[in-house]
C-alpha atoms as a PDB file:
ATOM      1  CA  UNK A   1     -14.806 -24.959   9.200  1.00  0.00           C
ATOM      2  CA  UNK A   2     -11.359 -24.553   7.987  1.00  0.00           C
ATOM      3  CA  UNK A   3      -9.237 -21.120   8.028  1.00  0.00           C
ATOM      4  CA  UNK A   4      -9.517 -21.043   3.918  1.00  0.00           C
ATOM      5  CA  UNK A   5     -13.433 -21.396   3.991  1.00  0.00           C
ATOM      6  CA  UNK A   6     -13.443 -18.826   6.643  1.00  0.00           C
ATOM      7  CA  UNK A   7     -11.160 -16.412   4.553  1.00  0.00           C
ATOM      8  CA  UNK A   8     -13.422 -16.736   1.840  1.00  0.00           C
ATOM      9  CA  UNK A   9     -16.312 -15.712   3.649  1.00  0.00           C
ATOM     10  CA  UNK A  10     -14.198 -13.080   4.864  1.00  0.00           C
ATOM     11  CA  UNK A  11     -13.913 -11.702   1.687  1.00  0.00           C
ATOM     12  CA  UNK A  12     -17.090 -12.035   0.675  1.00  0.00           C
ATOM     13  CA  UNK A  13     -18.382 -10.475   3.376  1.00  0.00           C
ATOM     14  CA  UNK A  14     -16.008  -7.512   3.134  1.00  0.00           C
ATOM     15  CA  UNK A  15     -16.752  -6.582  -0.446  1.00  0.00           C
ATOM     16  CA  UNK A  16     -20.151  -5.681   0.713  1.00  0.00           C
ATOM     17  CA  UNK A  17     -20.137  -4.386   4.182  1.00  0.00           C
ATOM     18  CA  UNK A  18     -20.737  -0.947   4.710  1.00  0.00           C
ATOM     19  CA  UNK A  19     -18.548   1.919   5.410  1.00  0.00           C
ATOM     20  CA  UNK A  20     -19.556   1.734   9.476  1.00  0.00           C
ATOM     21  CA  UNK A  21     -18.616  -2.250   9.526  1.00  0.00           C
ATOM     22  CA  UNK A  22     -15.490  -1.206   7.670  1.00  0.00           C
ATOM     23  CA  UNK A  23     -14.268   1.350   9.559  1.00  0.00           C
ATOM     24  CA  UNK A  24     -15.109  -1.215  13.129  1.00  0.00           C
ATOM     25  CA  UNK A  25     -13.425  -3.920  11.520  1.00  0.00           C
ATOM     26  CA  UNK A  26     -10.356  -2.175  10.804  1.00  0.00           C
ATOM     27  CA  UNK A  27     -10.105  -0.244  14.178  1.00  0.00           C
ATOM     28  CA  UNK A  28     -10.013  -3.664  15.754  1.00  0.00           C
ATOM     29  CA  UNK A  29      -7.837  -5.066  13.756  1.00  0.00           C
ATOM     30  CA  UNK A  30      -5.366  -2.047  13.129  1.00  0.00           C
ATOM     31  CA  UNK A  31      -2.491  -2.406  14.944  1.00  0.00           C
ATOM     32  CA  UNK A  32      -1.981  -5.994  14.034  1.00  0.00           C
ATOM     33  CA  UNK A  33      -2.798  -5.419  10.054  1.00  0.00           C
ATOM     34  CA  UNK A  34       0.085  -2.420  10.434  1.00  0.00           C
ATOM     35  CA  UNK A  35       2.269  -5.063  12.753  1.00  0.00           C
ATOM     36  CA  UNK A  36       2.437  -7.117   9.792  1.00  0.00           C
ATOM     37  CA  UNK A  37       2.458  -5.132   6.832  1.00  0.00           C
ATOM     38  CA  UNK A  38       5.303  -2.552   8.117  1.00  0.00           C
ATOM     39  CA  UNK A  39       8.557  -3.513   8.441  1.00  0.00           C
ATOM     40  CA  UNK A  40       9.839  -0.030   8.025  1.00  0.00           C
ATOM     41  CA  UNK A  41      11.190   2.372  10.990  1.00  0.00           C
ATOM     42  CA  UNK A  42       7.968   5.452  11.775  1.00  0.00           C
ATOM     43  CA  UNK A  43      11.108   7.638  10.273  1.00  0.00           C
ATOM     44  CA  UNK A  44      10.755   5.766   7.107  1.00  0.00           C
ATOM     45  CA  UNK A  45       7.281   5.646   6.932  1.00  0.00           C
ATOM     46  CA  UNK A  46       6.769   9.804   7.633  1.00  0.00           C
ATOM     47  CA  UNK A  47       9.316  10.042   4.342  1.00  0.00           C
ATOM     48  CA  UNK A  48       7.670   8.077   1.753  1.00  0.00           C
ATOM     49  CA  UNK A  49       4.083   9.762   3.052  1.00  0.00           C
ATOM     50  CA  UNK A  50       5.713  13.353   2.245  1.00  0.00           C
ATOM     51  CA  UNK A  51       7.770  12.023  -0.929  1.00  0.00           C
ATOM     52  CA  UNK A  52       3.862  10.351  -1.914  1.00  0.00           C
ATOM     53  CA  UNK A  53       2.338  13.720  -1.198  1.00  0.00           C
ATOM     54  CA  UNK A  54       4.965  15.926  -3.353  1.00  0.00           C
ATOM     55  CA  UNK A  55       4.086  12.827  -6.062  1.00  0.00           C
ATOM     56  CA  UNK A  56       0.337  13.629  -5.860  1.00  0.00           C
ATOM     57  CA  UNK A  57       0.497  17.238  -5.813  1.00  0.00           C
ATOM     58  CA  UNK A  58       2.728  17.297  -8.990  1.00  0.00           C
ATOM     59  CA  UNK A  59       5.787  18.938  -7.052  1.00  0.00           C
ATOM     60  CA  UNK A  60       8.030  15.488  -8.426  1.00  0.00           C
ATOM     61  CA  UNK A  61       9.001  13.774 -11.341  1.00  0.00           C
ATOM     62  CA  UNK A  62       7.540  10.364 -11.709  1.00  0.00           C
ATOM     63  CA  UNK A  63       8.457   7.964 -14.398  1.00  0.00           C
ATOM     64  CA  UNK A  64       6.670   4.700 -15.996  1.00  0.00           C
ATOM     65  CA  UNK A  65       8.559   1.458 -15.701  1.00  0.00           C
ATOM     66  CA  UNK A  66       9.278   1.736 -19.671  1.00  0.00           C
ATOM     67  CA  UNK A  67      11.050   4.965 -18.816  1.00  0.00           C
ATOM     68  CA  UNK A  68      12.857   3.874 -16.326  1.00  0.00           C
ATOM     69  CA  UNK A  69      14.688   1.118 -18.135  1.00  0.00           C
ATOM     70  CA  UNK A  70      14.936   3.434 -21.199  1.00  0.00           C
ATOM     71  CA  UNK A  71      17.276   5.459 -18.893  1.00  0.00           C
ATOM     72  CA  UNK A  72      19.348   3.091 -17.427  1.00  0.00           C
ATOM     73  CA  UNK A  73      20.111   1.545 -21.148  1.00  0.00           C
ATOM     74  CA  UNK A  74      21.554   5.065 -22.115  1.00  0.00           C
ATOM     75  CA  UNK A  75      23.271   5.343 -19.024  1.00  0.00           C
ATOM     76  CA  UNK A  76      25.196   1.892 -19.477  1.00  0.00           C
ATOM     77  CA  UNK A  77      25.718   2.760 -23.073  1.00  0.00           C
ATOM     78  CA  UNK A  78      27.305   5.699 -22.095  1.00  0.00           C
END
């Protein structure tokens, strides 16, 4: 069986597992999912979860993309 068949399955599988094979699935593969998916410092990583929660909770300005470039036209026109 080849590593893409076996992803697929994966997959598959995954969409329809329930919450307990989930949650055992993830706690064995944790540390290497975070391994690879963080390259940012813990330091980092504790700032963008409070600047996320302030985000959530309404306590920051967000803006769309739209806005965003809107801004940065005026400010080079400027």
């Amino acid at each position: 069986m080849t590593t893409t068949v076996m992803r697929e399955q994966l997959v598959a599988y995954l969409a329809d597992a329930d919450d307990k094979k989930i949650i055992g699935l993830y706690t064995l593969l944790e540390d290497s999912i975070k391994e690879k998916n963080s390259t940012l410092t813990e330091e980092q990583l504790v700032f963008l979860k409070k600047e996320r929660k302030k985000h959530l909770d309404g306590e920051s300005a967000s803006y769309s993309w739209e806005e965003v470039k809107e801004m940065i036209r005026k400010r080079k026109a400027s």
